[in-house]
N, C-alpha and C. Protein backbone atom coordinates (compact mmCIF):
# COMPACT_ATOMS: atom_id res chain seq x y z
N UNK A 1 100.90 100.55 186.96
CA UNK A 1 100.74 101.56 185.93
C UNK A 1 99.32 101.47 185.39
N UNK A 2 98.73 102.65 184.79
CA UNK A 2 97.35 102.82 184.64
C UNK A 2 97.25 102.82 183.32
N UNK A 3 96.54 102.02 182.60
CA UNK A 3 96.50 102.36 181.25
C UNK A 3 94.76 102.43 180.60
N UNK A 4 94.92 102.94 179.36
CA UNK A 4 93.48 102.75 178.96
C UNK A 4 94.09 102.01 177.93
N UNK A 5 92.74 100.36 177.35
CA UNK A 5 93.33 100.23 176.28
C UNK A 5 92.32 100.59 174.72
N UNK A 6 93.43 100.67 173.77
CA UNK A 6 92.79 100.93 172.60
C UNK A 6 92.47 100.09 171.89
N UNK A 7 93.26 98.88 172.07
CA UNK A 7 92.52 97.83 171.11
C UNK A 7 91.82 97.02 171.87
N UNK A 8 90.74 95.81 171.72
CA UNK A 8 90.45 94.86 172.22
C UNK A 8 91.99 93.98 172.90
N UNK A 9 92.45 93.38 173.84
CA UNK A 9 93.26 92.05 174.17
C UNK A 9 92.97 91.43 174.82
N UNK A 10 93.19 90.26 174.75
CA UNK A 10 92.64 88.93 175.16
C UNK A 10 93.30 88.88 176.53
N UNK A 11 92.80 88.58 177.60
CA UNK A 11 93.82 88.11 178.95
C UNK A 11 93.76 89.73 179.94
N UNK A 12 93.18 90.87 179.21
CA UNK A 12 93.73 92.45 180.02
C UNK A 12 92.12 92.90 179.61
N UNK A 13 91.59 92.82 178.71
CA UNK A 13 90.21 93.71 178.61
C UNK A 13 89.70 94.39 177.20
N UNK A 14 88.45 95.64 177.12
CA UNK A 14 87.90 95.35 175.60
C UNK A 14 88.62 96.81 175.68
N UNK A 15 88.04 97.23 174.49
CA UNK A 15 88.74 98.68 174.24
C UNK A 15 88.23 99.36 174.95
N UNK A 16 89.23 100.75 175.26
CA UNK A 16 88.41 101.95 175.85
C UNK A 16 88.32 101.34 177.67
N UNK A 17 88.48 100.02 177.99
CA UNK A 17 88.62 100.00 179.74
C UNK A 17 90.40 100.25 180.25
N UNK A 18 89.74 100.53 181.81
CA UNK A 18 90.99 100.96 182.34
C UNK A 18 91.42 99.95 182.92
N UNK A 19 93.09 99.61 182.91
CA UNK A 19 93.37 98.20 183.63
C UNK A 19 94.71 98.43 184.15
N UNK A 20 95.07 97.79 185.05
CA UNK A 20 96.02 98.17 185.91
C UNK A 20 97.48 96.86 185.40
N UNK A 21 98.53 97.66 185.28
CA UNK A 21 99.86 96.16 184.69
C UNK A 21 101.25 97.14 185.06
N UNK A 22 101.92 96.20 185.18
CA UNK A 22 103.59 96.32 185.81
C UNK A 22 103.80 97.39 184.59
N UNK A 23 104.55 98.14 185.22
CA UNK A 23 105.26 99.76 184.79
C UNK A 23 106.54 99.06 183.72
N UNK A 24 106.76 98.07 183.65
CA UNK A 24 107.94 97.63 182.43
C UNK A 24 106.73 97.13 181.33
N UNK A 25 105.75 96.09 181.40
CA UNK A 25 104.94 95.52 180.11
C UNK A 25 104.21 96.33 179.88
N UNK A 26 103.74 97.48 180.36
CA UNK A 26 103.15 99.14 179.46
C UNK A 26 103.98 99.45 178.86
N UNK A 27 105.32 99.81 179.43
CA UNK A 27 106.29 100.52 179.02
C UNK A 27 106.86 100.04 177.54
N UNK A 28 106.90 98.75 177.98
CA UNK A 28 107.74 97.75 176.77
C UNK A 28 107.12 97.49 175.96
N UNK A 29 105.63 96.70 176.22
CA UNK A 29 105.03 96.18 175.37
C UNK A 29 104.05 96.44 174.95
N UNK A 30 102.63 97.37 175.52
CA UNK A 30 101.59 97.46 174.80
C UNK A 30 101.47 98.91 174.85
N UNK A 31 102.14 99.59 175.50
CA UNK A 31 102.10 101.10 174.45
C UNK A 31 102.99 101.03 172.92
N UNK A 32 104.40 100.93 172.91
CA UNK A 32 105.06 100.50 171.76
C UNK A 32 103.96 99.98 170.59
N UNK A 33 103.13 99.10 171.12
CA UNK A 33 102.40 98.49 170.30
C UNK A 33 101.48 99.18 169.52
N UNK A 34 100.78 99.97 170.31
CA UNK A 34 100.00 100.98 169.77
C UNK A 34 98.40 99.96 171.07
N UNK A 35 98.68 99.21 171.89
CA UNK A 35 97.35 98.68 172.28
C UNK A 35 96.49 99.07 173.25
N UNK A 36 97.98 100.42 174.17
CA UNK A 36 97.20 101.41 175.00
C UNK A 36 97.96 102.36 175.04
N UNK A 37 97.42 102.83 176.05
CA UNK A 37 97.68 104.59 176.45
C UNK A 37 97.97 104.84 177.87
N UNK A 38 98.50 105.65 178.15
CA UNK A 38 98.37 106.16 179.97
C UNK A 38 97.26 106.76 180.18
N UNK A 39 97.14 106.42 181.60
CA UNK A 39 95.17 106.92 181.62
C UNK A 39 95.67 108.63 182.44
N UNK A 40 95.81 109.25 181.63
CA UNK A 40 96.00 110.27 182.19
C UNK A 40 94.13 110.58 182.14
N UNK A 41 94.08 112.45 182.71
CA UNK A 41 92.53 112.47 183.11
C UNK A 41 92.04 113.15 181.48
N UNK A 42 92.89 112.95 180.54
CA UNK A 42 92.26 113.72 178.84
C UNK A 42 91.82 112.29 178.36
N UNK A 43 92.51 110.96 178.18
CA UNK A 43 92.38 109.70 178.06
C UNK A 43 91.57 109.01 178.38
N UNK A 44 91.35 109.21 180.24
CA UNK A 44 90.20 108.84 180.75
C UNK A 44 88.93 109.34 179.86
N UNK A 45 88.79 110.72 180.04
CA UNK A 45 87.78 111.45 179.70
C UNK A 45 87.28 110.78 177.88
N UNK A 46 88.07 110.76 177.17
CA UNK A 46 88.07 110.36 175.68
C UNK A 46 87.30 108.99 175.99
N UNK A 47 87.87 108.05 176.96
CA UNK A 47 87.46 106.94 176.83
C UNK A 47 86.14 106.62 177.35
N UNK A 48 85.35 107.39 178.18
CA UNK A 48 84.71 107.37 178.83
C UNK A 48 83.62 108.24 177.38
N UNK A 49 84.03 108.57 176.60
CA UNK A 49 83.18 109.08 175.42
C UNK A 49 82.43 108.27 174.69
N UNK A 50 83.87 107.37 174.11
CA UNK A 50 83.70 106.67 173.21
C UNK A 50 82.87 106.14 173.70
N UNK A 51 82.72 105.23 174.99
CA UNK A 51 81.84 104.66 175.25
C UNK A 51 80.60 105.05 176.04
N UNK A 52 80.49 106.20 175.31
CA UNK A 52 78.85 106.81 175.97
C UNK A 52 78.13 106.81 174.35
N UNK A 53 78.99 107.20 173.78
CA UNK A 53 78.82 107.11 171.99
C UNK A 53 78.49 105.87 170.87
N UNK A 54 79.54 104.48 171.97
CA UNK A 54 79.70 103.60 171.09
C UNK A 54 78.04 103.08 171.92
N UNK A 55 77.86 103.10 172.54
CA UNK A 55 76.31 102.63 173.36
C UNK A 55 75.08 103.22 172.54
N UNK A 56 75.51 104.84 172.53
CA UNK A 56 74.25 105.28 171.75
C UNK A 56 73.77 104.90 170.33
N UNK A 57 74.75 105.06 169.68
CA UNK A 57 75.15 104.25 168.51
C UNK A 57 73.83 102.78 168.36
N UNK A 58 74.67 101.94 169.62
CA UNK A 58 74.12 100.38 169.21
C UNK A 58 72.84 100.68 169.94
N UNK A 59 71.98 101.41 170.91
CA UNK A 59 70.73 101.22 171.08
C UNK A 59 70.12 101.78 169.36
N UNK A 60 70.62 103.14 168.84
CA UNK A 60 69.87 103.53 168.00
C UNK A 60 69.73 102.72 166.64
N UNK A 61 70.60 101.84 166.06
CA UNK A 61 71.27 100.30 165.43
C UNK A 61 69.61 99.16 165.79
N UNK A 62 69.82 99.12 167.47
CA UNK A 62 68.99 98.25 167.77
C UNK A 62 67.57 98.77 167.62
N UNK A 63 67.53 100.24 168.08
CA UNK A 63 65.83 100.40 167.61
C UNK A 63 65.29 100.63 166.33
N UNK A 64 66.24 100.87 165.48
CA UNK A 64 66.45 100.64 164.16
C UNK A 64 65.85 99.08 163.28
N UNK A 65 66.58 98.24 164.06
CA UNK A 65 66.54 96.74 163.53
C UNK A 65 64.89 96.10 164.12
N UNK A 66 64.54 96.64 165.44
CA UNK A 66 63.20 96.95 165.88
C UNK A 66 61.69 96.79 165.11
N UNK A 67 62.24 98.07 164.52
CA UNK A 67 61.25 98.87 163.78
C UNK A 67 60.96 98.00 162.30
N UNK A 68 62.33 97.28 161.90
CA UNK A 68 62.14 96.82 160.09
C UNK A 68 61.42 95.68 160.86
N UNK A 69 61.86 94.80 161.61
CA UNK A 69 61.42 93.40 162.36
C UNK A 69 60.03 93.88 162.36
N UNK A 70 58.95 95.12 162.87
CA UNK A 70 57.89 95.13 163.10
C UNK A 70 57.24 95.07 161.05
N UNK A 71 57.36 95.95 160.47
CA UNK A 71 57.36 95.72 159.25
C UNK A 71 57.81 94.40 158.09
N UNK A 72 58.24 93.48 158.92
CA UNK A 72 58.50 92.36 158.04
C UNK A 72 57.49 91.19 159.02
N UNK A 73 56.62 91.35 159.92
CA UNK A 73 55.54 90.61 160.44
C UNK A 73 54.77 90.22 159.70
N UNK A 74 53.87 91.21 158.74
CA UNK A 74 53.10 90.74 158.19
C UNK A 74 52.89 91.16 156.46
N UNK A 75 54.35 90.36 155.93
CA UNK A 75 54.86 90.78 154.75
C UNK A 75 54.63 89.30 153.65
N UNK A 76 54.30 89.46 152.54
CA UNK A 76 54.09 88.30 151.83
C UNK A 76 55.16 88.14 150.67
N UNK A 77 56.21 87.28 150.56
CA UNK A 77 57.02 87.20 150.00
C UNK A 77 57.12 86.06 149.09
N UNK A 78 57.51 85.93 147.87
CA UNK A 78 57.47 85.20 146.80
C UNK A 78 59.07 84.89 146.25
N UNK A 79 59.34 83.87 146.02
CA UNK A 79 60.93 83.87 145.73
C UNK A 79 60.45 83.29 144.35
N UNK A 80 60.94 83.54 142.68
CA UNK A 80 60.78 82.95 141.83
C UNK A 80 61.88 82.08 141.31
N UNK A 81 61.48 80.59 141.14
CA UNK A 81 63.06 79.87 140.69
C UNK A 81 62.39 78.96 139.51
N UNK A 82 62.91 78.40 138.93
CA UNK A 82 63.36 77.92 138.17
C UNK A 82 62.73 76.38 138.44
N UNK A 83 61.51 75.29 138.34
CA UNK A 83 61.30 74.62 138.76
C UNK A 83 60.73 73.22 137.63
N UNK A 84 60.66 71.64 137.71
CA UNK A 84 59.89 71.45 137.22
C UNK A 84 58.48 70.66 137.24
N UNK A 85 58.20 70.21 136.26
CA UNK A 85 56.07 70.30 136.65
C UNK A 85 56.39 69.34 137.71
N UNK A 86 56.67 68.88 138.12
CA UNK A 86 56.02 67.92 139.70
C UNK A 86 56.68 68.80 140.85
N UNK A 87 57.22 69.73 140.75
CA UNK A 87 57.73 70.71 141.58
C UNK A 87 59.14 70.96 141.93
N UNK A 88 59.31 70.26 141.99
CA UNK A 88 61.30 70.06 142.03
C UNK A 88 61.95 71.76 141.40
N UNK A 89 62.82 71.87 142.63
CA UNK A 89 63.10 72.76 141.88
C UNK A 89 64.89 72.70 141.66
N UNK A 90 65.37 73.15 140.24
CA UNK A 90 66.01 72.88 139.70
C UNK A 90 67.36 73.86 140.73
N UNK A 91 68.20 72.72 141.34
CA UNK A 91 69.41 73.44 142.25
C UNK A 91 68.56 73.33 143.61
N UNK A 92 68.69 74.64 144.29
CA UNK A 92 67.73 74.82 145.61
C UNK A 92 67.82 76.18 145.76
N UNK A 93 67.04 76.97 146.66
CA UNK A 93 66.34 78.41 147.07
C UNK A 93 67.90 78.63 148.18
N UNK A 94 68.33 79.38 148.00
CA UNK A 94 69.92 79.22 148.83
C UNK A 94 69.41 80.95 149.55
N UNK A 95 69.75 81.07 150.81
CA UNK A 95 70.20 82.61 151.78
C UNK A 95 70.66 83.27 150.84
N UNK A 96 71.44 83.70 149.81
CA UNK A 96 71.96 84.28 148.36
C UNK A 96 70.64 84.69 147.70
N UNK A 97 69.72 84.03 147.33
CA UNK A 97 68.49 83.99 146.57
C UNK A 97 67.62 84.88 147.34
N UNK A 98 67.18 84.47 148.49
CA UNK A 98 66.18 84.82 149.33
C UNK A 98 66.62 86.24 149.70
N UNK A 99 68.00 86.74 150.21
CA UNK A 99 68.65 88.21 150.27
C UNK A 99 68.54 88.97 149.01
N UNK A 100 68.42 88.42 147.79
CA UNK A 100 68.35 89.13 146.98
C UNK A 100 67.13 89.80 146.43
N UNK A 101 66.11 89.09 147.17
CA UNK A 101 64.43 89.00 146.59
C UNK A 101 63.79 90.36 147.64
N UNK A 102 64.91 89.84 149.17
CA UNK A 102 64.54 91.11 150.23
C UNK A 102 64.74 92.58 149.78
N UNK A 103 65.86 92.46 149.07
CA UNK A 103 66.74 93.71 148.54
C UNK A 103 66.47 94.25 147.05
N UNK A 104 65.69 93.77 145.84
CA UNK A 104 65.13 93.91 145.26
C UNK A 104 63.73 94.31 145.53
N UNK A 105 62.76 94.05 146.38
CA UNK A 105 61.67 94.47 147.03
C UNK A 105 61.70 96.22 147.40
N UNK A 106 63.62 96.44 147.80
CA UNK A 106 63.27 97.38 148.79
C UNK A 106 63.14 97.18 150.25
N UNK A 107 63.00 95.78 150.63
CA UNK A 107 62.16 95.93 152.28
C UNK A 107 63.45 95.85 153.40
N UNK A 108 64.58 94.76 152.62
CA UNK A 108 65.88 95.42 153.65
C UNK A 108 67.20 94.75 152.84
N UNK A 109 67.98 95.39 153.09
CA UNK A 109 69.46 95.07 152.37
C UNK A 109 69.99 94.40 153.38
N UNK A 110 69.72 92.97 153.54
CA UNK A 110 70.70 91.77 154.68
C UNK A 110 71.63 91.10 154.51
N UNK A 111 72.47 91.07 155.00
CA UNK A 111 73.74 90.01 154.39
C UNK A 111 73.20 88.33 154.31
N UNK A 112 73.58 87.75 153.14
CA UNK A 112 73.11 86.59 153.42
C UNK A 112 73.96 85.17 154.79
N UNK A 113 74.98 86.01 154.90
CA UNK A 113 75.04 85.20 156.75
C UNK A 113 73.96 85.45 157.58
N UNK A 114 73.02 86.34 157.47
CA UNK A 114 72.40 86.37 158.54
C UNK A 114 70.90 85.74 158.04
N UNK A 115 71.18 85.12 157.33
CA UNK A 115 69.89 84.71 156.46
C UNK A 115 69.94 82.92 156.66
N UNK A 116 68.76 82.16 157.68
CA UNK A 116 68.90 80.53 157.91
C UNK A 116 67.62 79.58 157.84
N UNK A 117 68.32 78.80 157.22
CA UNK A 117 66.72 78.06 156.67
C UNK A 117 66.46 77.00 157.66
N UNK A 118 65.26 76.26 157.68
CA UNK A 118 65.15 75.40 158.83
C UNK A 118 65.63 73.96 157.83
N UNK A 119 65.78 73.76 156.59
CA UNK A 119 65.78 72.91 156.17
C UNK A 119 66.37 73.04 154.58
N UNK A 120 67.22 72.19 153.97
CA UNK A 120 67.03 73.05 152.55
C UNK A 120 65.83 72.89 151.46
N UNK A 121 66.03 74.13 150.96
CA UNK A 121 64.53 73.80 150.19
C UNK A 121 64.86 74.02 148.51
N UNK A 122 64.10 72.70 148.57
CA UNK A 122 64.34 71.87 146.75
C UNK A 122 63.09 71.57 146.48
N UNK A 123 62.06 71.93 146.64
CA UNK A 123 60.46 71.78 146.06
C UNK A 123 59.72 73.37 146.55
N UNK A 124 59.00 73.38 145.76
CA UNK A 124 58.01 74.24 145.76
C UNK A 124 57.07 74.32 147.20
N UNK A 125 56.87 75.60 147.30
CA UNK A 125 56.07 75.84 148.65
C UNK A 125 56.61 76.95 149.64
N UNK A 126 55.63 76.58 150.67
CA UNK A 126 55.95 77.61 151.52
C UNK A 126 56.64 76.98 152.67
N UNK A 127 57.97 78.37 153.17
CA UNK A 127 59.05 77.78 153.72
C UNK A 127 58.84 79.08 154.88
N UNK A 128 59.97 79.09 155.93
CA UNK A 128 60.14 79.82 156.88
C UNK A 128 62.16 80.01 156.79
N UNK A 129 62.36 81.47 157.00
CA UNK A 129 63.61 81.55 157.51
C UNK A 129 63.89 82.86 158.49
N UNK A 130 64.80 82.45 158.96
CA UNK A 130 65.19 83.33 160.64
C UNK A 130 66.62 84.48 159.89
N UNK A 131 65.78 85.58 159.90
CA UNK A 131 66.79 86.86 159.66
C UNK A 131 67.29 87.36 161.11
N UNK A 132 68.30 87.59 160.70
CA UNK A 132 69.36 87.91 162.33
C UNK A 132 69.45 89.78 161.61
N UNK A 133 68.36 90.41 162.18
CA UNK A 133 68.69 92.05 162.05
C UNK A 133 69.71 92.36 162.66
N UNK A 134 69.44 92.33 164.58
CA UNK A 134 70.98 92.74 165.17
C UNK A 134 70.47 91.59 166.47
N UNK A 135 72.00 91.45 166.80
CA UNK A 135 72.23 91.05 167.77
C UNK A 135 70.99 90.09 168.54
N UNK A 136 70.72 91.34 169.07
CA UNK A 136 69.24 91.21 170.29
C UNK A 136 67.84 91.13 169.70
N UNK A 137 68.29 91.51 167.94
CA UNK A 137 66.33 91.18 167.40
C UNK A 137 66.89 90.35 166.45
N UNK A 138 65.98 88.84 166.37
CA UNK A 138 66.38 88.04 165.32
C UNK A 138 64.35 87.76 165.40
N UNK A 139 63.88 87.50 163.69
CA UNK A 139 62.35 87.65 163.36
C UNK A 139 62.87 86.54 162.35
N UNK A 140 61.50 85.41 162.41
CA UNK A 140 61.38 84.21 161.35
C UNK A 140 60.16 84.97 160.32
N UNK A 141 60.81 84.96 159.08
CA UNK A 141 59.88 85.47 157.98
C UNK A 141 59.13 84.24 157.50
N UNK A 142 57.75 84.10 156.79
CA UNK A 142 57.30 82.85 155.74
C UNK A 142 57.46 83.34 154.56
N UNK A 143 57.91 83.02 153.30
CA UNK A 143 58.17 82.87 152.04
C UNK A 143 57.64 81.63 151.58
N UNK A 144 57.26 82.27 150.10
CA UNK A 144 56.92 81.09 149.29
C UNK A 144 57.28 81.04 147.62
N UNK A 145 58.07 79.61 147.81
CA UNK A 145 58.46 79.45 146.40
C UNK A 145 57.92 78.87 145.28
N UNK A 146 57.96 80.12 144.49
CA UNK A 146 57.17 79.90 143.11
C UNK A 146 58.20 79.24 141.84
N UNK A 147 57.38 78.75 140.84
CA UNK A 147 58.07 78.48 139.94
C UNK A 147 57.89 79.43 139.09
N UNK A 148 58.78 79.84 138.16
CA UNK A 148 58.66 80.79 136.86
C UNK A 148 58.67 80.65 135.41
């Protein structure tokens, strides 16, 4: 039996491919389910969309993430914390902090998962961290922490 499936499953394939399974476990189990479909030729055709769509989508995503990566090359960034006179700074400069300084700027709204330090940083100075835009473009920014 021919099915397309709709959800991702583990062991049969991702969404939207066509995969071939015994005419009772379609029957019984992953249409019921809602996890596929019969590949008739309207199904095929749909599926064969999505994924001309879900592609265009992630190149335009990726040349997107591209373009900010070229604009955050040669960007000078200042994080202000809270520090004292021999430099110490009071707590530490956390991915939370540093996302918020990006996004206050204006220059990009990042989740702070995608935000990694090489080290943690508890003194004053200049540091480096690796923003994960997408997937396939990840750019190490320099920042430097000031006291206020």
């Amino acid at each position: 039996m021919k099915l397309v499936l709709i959800k991702d499953f583990d062991g049969l394939g991702c969404k939207n491919s066509q995969i071939d399974v015994k005419p009772g476990y379609g029957r019984n189990c992953l249409i019921p389910q809602g996890i596929a479909v019969v590949a008739s030729s309207g199904n095929r055709k749909m599926a064969e969309e999505n994924i001309r769509q879900s592609a265009y989508k992630f190149n335009q995503i990726k040349s997107d993430a591209i373009e900010l990566a070229k604009r955050l090359d040669n960007l000078s960034i200042e994080v202000r914390t809270k520090a004292s006179a021999l430099g110490k700074v009071y707590g530490s400069v956390t991915p939370v902090k540093l996302a918020e300084v990006l996004k206050e700027r204006g220059i990009v709204d990042i989740d702070r998962k995608n935000i990694t330090f090489n080290k943690p940083i508890k003194e004053l100075g200049d540091y480096q961290a690796t923003l994960i835009l997408h997937k396939d473009v990840i750019r190490t920014i320099t920042f430097r922490v000031v006291g206020s």
